[in-house]
Every structure is written in C-alpha cells, then in structure tokens.
N, C-alpha and C. Protein backbone atom coordinates (compact mmCIF):
# COMPACT_ATOMS: atom_id res chain seq x y z
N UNK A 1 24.61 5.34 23.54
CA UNK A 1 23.21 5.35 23.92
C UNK A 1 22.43 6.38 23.09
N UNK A 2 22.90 7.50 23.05
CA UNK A 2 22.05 8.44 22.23
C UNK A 2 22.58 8.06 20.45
N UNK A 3 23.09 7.52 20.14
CA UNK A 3 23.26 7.23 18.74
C UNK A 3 21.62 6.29 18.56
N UNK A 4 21.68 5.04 19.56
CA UNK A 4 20.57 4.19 19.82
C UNK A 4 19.63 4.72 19.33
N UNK A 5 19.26 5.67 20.60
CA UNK A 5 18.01 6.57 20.53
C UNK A 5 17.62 7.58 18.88
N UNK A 6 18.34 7.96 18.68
CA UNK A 6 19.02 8.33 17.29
C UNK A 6 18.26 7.61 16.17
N UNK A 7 18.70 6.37 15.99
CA UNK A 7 18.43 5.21 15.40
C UNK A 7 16.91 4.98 14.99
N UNK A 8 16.78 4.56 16.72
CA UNK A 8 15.23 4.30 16.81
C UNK A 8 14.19 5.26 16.46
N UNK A 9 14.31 6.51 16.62
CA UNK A 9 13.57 7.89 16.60
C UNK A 9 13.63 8.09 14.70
N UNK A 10 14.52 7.62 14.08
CA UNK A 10 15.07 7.46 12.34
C UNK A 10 13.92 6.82 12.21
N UNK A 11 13.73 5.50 12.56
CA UNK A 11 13.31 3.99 12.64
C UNK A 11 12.06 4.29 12.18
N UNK A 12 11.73 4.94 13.33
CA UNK A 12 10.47 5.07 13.27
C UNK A 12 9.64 5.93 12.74
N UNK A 13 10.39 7.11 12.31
CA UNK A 13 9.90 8.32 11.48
C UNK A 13 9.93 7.41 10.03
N UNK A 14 10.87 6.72 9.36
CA UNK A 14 11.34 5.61 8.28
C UNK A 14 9.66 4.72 8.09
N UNK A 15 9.23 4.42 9.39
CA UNK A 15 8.32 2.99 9.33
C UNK A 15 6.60 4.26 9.63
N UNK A 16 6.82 4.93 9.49
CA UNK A 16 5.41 5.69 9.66
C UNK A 16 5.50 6.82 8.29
N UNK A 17 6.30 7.25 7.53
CA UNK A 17 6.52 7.12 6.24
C UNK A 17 5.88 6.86 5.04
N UNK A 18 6.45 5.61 5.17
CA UNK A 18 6.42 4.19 5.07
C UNK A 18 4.57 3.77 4.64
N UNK A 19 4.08 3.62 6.14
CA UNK A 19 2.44 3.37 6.37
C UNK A 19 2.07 4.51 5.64
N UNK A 20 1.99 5.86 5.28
CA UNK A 20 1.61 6.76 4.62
C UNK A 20 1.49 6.57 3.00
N UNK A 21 2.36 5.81 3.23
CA UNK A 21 2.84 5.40 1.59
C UNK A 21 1.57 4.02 1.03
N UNK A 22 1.64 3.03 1.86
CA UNK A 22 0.68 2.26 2.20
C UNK A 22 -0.53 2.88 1.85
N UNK A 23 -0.57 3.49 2.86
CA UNK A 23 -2.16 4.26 3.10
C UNK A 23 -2.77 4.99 1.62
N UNK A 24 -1.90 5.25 0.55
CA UNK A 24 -2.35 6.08 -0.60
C UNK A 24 -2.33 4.94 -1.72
N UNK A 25 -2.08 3.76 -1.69
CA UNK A 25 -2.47 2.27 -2.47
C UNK A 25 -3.78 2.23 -2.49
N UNK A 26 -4.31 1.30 -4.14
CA UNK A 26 -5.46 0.78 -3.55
C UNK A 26 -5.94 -0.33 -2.79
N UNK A 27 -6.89 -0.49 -2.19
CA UNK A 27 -7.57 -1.47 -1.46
C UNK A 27 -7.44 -2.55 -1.24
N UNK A 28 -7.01 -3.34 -2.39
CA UNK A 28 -6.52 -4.58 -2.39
C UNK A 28 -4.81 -4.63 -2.19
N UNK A 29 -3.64 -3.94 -2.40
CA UNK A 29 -2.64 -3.31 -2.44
C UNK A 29 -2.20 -3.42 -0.86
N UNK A 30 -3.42 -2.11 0.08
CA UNK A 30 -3.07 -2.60 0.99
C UNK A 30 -3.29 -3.70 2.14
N UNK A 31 -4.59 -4.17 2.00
CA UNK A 31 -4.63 -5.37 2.79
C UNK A 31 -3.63 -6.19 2.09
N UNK A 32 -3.31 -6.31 1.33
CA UNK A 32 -2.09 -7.73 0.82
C UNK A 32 -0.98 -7.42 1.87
N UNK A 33 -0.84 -5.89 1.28
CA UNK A 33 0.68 -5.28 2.19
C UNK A 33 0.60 -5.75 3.62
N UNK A 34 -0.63 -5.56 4.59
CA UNK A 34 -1.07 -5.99 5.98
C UNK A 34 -1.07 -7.07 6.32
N UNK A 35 -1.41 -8.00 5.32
CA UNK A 35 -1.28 -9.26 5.85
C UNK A 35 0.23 -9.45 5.51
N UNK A 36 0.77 -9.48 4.40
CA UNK A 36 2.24 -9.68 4.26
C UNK A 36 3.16 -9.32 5.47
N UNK A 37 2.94 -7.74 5.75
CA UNK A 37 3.66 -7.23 6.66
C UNK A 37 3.45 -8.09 8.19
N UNK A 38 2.25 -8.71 8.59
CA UNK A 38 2.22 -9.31 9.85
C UNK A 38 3.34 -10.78 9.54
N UNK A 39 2.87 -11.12 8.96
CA UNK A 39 4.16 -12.45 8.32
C UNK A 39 5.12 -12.36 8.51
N UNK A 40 5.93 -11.12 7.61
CA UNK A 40 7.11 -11.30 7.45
C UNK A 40 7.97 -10.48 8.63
N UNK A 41 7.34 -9.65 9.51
CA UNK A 41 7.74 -9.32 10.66
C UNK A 41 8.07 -10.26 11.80
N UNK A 42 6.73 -10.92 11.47
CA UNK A 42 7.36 -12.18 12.61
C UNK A 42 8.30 -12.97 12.57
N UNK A 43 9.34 -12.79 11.29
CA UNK A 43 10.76 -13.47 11.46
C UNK A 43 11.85 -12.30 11.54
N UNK A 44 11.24 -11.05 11.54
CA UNK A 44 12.36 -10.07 12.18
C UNK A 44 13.36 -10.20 12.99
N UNK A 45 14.36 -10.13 12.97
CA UNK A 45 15.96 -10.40 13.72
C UNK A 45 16.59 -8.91 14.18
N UNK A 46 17.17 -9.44 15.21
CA UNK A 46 17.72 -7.97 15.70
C UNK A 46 17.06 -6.80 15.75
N UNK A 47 17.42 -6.01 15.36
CA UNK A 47 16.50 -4.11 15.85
C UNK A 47 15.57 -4.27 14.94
N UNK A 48 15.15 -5.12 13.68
CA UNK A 48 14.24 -4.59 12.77
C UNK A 48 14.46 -3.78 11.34
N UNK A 49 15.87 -3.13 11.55
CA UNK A 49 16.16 -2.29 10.45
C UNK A 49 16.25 -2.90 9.11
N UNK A 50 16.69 -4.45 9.09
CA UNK A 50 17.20 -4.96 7.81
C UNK A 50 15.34 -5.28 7.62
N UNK A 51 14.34 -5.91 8.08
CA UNK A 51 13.10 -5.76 7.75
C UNK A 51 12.64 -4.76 7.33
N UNK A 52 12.62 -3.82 7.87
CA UNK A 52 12.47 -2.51 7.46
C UNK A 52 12.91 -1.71 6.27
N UNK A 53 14.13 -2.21 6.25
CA UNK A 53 14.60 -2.04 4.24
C UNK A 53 14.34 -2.93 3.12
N UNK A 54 13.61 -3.80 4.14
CA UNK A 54 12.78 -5.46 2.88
C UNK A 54 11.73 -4.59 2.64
N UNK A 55 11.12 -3.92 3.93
CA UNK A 55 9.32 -3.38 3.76
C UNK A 55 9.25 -2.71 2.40
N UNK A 56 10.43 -1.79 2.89
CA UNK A 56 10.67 -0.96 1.56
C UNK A 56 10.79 -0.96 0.19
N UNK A 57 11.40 -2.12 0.07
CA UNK A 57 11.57 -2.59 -1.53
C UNK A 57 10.42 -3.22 -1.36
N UNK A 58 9.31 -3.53 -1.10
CA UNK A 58 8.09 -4.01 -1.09
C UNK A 58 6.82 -3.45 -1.60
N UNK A 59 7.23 -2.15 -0.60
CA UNK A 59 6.23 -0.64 -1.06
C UNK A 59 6.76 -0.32 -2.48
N UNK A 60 7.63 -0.71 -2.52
CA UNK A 60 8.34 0.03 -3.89
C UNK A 60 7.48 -0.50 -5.25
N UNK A 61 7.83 -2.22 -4.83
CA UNK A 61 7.39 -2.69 -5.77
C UNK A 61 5.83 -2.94 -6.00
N UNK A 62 4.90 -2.75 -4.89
CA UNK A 62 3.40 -2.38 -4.89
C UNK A 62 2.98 -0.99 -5.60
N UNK A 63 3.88 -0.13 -5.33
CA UNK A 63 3.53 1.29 -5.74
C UNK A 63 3.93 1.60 -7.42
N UNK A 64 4.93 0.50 -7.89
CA UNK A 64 5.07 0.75 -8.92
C UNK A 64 4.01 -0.68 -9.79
N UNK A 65 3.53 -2.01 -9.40
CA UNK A 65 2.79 -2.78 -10.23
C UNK A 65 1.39 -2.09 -10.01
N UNK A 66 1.19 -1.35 -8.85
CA UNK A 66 -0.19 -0.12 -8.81
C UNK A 66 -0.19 0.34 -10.23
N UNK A 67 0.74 1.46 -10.29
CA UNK A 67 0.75 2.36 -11.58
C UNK A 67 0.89 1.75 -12.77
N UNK A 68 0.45 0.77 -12.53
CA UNK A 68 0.82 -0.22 -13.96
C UNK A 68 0.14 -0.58 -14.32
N UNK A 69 -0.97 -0.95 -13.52
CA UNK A 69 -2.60 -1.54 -13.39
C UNK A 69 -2.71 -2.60 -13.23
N UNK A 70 -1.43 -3.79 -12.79
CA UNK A 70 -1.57 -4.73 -11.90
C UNK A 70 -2.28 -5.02 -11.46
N UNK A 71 -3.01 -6.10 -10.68
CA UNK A 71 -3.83 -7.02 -9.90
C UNK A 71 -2.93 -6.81 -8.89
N UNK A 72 -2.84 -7.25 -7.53
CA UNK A 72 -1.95 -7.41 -6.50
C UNK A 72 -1.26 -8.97 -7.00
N UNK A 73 -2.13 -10.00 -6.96
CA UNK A 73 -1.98 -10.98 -7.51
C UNK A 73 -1.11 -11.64 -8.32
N UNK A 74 -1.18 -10.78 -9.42
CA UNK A 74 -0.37 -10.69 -9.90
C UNK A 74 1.02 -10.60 -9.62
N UNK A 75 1.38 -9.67 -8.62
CA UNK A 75 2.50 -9.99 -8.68
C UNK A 75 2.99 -10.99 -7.64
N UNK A 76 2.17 -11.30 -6.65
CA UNK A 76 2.38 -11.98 -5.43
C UNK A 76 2.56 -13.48 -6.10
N UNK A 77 1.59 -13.83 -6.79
CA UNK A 77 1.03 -14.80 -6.96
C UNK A 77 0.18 -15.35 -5.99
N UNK A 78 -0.46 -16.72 -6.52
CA UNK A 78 -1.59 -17.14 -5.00
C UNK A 78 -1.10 -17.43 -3.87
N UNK A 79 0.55 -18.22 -4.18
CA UNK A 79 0.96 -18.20 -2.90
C UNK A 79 1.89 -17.33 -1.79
N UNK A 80 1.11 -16.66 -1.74
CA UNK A 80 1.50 -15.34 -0.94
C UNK A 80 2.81 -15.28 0.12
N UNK A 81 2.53 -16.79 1.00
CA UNK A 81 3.50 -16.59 1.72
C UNK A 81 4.49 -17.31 1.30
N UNK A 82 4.74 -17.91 0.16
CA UNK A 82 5.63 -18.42 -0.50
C UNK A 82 6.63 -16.81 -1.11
N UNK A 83 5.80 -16.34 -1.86
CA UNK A 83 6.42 -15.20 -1.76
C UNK A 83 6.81 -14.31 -0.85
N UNK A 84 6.59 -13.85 0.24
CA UNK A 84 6.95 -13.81 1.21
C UNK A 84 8.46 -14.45 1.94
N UNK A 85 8.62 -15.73 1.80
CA UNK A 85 9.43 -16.38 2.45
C UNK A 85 10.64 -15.73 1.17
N UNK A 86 10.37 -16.03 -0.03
CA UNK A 86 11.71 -16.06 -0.90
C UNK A 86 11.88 -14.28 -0.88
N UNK A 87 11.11 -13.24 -0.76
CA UNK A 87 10.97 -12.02 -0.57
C UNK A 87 12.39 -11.51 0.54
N UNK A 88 11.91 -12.08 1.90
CA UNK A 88 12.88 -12.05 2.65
C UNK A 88 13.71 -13.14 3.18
N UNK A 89 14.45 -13.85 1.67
CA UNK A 89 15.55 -15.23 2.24
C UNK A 89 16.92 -14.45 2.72
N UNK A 90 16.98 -13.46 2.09
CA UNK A 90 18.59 -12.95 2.28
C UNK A 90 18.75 -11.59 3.61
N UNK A 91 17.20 -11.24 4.16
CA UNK A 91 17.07 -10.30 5.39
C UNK A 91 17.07 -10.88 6.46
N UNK A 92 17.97 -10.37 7.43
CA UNK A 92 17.95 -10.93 8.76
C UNK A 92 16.93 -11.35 9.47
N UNK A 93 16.70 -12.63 9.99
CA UNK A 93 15.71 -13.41 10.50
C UNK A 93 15.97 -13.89 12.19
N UNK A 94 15.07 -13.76 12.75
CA UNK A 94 15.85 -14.36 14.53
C UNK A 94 16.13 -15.61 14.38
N UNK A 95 15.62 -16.45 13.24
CA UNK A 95 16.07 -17.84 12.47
C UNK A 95 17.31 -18.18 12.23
N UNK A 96 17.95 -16.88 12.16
CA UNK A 96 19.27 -16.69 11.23
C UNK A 96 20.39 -17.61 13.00
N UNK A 97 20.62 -17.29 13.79
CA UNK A 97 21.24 -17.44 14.91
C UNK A 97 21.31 -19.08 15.11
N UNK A 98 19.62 -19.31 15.60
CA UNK A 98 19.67 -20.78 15.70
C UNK A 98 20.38 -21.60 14.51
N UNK A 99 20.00 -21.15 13.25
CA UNK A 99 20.80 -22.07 12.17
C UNK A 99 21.98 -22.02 12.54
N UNK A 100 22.74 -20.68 12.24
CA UNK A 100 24.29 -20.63 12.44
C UNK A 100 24.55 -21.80 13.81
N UNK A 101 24.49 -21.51 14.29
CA UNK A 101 24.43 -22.71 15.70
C UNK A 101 24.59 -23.97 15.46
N UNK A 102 23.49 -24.49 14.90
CA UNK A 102 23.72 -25.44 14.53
C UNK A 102 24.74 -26.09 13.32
N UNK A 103 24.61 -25.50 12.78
CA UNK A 103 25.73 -25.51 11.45
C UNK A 103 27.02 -25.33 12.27
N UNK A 104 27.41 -24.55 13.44
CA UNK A 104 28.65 -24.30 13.73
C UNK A 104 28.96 -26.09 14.52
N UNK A 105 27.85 -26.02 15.41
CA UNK A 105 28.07 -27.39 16.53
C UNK A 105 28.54 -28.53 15.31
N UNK A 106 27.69 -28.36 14.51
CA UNK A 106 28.31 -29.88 13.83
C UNK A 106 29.31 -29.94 13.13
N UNK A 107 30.03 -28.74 12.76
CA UNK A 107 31.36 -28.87 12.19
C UNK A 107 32.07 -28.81 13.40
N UNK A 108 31.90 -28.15 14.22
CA UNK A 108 32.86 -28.72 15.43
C UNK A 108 32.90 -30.34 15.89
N UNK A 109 32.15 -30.56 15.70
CA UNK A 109 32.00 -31.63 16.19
C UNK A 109 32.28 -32.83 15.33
N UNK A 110 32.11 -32.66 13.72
CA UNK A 110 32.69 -33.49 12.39
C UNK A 110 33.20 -32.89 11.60
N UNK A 111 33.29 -31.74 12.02
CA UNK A 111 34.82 -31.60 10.94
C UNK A 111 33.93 -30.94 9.76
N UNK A 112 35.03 -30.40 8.61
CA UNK A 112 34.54 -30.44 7.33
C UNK A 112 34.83 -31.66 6.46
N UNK A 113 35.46 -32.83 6.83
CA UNK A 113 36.11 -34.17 6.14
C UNK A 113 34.83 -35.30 5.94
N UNK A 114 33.98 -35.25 5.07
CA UNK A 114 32.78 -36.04 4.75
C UNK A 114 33.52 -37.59 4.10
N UNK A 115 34.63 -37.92 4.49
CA UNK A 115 35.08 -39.27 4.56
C UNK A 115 35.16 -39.91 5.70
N UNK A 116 34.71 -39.40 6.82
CA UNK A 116 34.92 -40.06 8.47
C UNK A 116 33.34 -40.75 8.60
C-alpha cells in the first residue's frame, strides 16, 4: 500500500513537471499538446504510468521541433489524431484487455489450425 501511495505521489510530481514544461512552449505548441493530451488520455489503461511516459516523449519531441523553429504542424501533420493514434500504438490502452479477449475466445474456441 505505501509503495502505491509512493507511486502515485512520483506520478504526480512526474505529470505537474511535465505541465511546467508545457507551460514554457509556444502558443501554438501548447494548445496542440492540450488537445492531443485530452485524446490520447482517453485510451489510458491501467494506473496511467505507461501514458505518462508516451506524454513524455511527446514534450520531448515538441520542445525539441520548438528549438528548431518548427511549425507544430509540421510535425503533427494535419492529421493530428492520426498521429496521435500511431504515437501511442505500442502504450497501454484500456483497449488493450478487450482485444486480448477476444483474440484469446477465438483461439479457444478454433484453434490455431486455419484448415478446419
């Protein structure tokens, strides 16, 4: 329990950070980041932490096409939440469960033998 607490108290010192980091972008930089961030949170899985290390390589990569003189745009491209989706394909998703599920039921149920 106190490891938990531990965790979460990390978490959150990690994710307010984080917004500080945000907060010193320019203008366009961070509303992209805000809207991105409402998106891609909403497929957050489990405690949040593996999102939370996506956010990160996110800020990373805003803070460094910033200093570059980037457009936001640029690197997003127009379709934002396209990027987005391929951004976080490999971070834990509450998506992630139902698939496995299903993928498990139907090999139980046919096998791996695609000759039946």
């Amino acid at each position: 329990m106190i490891k938990r607490i531990q965790k979460m108290i990390g978490d959150k010192k990690e994710y307010k950070e984080q917004m500080a980091r945000i907060e010193a972008m320019p203008e366009a930089y961070r509303f992209v980041f805000e809207k991105m961030q409402g998106y891609m949170w909403s497929f957050a899985g489990g405690d949040g932490s593996d999102m939370l290390k996506t956010q990160q390589e996110l800020i990373e990569l805003f803070e460094t096409s910033a200093a570059e003189g980037k457009h936001v745009l640029e690197v997003t491209g127009e379709d934002v939440a396209g990027f987005c989706d391929e951004f976080i394909r490999d971070t834990k998703k509450w998506t992630d469960n139902y698939r496995e599920k299903l993928n498990r039921n139907l090999l139980n149920k046919f096998g791996t033998d695609n000759d039946k």
